[in-house]
Protein backbone atom coordinates (compact mmCIF):
# COMPACT_ATOMS: atom_id res chain seq x y z
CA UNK A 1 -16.59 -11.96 -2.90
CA UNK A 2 -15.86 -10.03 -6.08
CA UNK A 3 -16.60 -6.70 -4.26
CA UNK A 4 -13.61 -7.63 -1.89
CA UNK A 5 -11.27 -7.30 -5.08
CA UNK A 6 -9.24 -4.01 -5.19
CA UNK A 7 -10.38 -1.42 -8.17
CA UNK A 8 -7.78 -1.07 -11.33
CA UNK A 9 -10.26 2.07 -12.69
CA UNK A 10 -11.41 4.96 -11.30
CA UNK A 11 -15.42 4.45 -13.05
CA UNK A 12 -18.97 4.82 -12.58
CA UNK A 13 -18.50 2.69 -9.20
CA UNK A 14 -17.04 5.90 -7.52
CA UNK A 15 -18.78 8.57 -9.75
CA UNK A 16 -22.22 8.27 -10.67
CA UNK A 17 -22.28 9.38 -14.21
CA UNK A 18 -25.46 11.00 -15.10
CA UNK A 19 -25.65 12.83 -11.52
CA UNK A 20 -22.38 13.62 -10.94
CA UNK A 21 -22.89 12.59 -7.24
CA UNK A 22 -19.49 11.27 -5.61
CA UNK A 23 -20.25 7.53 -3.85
CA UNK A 24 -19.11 7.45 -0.16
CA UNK A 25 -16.40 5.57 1.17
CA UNK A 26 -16.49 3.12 3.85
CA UNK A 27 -13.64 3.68 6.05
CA UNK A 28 -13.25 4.12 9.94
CA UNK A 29 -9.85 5.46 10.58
CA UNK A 30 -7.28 4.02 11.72
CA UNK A 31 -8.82 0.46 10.97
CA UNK A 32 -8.55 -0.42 7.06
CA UNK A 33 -9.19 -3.81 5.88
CA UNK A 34 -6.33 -5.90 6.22
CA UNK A 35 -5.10 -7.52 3.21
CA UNK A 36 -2.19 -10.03 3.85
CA UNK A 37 0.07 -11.02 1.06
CA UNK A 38 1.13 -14.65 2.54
CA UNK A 39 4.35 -15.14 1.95
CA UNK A 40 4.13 -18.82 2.46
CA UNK A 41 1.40 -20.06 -0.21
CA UNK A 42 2.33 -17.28 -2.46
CA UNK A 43 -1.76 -15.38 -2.50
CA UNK A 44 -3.38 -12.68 -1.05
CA UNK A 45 -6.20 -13.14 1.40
CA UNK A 46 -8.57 -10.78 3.64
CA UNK A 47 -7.67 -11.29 7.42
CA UNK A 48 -5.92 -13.99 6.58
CA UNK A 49 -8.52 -16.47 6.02
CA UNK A 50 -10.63 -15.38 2.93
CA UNK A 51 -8.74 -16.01 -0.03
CA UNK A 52 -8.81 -13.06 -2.86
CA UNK A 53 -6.19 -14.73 -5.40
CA UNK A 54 -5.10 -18.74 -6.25
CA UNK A 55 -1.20 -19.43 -5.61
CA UNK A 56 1.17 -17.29 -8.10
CA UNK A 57 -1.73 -14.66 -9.48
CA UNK A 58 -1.02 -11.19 -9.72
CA UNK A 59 -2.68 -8.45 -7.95
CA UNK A 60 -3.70 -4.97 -8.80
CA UNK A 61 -4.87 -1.93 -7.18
CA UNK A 62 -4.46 1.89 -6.82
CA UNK A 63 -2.38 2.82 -3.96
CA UNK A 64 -4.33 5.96 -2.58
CA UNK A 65 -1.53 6.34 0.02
CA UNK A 66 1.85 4.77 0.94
CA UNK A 67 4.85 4.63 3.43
CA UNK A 68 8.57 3.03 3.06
CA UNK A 69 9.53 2.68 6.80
CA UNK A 70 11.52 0.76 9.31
CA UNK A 71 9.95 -0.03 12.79
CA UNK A 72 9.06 -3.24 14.75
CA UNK A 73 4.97 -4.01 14.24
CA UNK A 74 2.86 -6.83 14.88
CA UNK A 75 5.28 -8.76 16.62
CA UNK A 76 7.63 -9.43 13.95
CA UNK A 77 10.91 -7.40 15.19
CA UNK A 78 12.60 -4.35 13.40
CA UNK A 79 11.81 -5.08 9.86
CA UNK A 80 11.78 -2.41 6.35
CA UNK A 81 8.22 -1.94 5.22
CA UNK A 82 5.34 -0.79 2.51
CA UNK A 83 2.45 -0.22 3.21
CA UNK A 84 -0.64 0.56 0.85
CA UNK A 85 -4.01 1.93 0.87
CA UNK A 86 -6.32 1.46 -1.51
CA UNK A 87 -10.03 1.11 -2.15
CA UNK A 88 -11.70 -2.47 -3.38
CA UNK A 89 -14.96 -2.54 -5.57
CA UNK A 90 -17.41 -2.28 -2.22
CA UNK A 91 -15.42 1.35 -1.68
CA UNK A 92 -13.99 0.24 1.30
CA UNK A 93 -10.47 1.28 2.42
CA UNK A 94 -8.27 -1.53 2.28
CA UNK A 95 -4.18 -1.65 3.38
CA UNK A 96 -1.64 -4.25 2.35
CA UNK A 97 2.02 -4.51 3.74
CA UNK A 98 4.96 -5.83 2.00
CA UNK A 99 8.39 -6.70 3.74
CA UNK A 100 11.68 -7.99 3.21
CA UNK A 101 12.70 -8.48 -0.76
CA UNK A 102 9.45 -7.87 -1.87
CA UNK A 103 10.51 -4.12 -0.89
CA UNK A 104 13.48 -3.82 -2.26
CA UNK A 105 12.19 -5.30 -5.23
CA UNK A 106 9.46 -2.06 -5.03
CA UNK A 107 12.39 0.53 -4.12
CA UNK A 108 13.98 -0.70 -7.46
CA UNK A 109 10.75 -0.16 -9.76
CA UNK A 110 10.56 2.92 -7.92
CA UNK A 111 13.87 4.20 -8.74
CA UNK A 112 14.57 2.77 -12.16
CA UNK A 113 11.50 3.52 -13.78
CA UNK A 114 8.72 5.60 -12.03
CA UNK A 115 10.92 8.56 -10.97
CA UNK A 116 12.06 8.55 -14.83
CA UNK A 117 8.09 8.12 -16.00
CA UNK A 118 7.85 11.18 -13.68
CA UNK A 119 5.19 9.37 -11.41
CA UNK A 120 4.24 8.37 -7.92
CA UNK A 121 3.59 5.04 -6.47
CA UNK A 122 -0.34 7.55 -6.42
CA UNK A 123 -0.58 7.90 -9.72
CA UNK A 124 -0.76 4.45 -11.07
CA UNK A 125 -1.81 0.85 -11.02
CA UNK A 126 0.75 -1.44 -9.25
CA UNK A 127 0.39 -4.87 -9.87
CA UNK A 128 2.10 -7.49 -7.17
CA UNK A 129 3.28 -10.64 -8.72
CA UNK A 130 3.78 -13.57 -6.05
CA UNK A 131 7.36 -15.36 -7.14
CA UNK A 132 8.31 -18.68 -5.78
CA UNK A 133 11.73 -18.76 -4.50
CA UNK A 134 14.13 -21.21 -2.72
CA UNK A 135 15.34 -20.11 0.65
CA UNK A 136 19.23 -20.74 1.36
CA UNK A 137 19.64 -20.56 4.93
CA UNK A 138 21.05 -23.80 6.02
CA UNK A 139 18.80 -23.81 8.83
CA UNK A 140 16.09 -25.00 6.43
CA UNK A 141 17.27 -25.98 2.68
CA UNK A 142 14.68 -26.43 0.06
CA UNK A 143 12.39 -24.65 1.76
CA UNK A 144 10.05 -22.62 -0.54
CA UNK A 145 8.68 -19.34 -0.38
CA UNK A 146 7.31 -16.25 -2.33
CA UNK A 147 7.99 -12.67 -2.50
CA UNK A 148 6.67 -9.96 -4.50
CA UNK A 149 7.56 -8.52 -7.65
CA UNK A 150 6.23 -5.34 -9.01
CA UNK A 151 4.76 -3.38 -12.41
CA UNK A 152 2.50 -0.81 -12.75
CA UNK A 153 0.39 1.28 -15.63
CA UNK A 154 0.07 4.98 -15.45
CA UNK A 155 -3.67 6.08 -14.57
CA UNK A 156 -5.33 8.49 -16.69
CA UNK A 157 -5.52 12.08 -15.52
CA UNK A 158 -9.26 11.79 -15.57
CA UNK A 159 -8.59 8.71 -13.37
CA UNK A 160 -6.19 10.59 -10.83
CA UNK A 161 -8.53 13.37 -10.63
CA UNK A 162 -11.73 11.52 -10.06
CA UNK A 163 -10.00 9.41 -7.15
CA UNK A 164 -8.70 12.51 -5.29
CA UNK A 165 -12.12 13.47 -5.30
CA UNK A 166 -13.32 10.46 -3.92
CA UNK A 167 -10.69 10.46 -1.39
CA UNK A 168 -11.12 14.56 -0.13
CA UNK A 169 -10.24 14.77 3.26
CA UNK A 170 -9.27 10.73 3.91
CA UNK A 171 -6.45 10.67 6.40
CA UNK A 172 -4.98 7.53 5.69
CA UNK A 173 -2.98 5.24 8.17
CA UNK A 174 -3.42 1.91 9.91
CA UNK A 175 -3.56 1.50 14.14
CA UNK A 176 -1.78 -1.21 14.35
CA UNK A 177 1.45 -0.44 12.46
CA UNK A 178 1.09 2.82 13.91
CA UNK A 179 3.91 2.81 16.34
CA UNK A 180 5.35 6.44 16.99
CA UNK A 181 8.45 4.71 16.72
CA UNK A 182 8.85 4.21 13.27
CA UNK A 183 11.77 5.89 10.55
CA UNK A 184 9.94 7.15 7.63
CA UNK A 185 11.87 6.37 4.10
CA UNK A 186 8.77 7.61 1.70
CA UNK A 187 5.40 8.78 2.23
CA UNK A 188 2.92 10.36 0.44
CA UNK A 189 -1.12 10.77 1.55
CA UNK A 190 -0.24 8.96 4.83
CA UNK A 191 -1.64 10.72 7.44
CA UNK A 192 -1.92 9.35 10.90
CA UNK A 193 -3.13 11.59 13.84
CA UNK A 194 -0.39 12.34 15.79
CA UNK A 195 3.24 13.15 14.93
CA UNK A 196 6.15 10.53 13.13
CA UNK A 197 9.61 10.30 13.04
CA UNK A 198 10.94 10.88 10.32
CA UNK A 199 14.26 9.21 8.92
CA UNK A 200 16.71 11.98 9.82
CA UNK A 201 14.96 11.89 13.13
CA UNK A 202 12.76 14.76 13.26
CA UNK A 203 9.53 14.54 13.59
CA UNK A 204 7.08 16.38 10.74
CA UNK A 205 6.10 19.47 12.98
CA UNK A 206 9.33 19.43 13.97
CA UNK A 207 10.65 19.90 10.28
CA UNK A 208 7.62 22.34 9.17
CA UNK A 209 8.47 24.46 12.08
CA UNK A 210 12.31 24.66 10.35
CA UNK A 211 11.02 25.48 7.01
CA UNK A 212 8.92 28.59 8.42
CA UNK A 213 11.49 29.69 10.49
């Protein structure tokens, strides 16, 4: 199961050292594997049954690409969003979403300290911290639950530039949260087939056409 575990270096398991010779990635598009962050027992699973972390431990990986959106998916209603892709030790393309506080507590790492360190959410190792919290609606006192908080560490430049090699040519993005529908925030390497909406309504061929024009 330790192959199932996200990467936190970009090493000889992508890279063959000697050779040079750049490992393949697994990856049919459209169809990552689906890592859930359960808000409920505070872990992280695979398909929601294998666990990959114990209640309350941290988890690390490299996004490769990522989204802030709104939209409603998997049959939760209209709901603000991340979404990651990343690559676990097998070199398989993974995704993880986030909702709720756990984003906002991203969006605030994002804005107090990585747009001062001058990076992206692409150029480092975020780390997801499960924290147990007390939920207030009167509908259900007491009743405990986790959301995410967020670090990261920058990534070497040898790091970043070995992983875009790696990655040449992915398009990442996810079929089932795929909507058409949804209002992009933040994106970067997220690249589904056919056009988005983008939060001031345009879509992205839409907006490139402006910019030639």
């Amino acid at each position: 199961m330790k192959n199932l575990h996200p990467i936190t270096s970009a090493n000889g398991n992508l890279i063959d050292k000697k050779t040079g010779e750049v490992h393949s990635v697994r990856y049919l598009p459209g169809y990552p594997r689906q890592i859930r962050f359960d808000a409920s027992k505070g872990n992280f699973n695979l398909n929601g049954d294998v666990p990959l972390t114990k209640k309350g431990e941290e988890f690390s990986f490299i996004p490769l690409a990522y989204r802030i959106f709104n939209d409603n998916i998997l049959g939760m209603g209209k709901k603000r969003w991340a979404e990651f892709f990343f690559l676990n030790e097998a070199r398989q393309v993974c995704a993880v979403l986030f909702h709720g506080y756990s984003v906002e507590n991203f969006m605030r790492l994002a804005a107090n300290e990585m747009f001062y360190d001058d990076v992206t959410p692409c150029d480092v190792i975020l780390t997801a911290r499960p924290v147990e919290k007390e939920c207030k609606d009167p509908e259900a006192p007491g009743k405990k639950y986790f959301m995410a908080d967020f670090s990261y560490k920058k990534l070497e430049k040898g790091e970043k530039e070995t992983l875009l090699q790696v990655t040449e040519g992915i398009n990442f993005w996810r079929e089932e949260t795929t909507t058409g529908d949804a209002r992009i925030e933040f994106s970067l390497n997220w690249n589904p087939p056919h056009p988005v909406i983008e939060l001031n309504g345009a879509t992205a061929e839409e907006e490139a056409a402006v910019v030639a024009a």
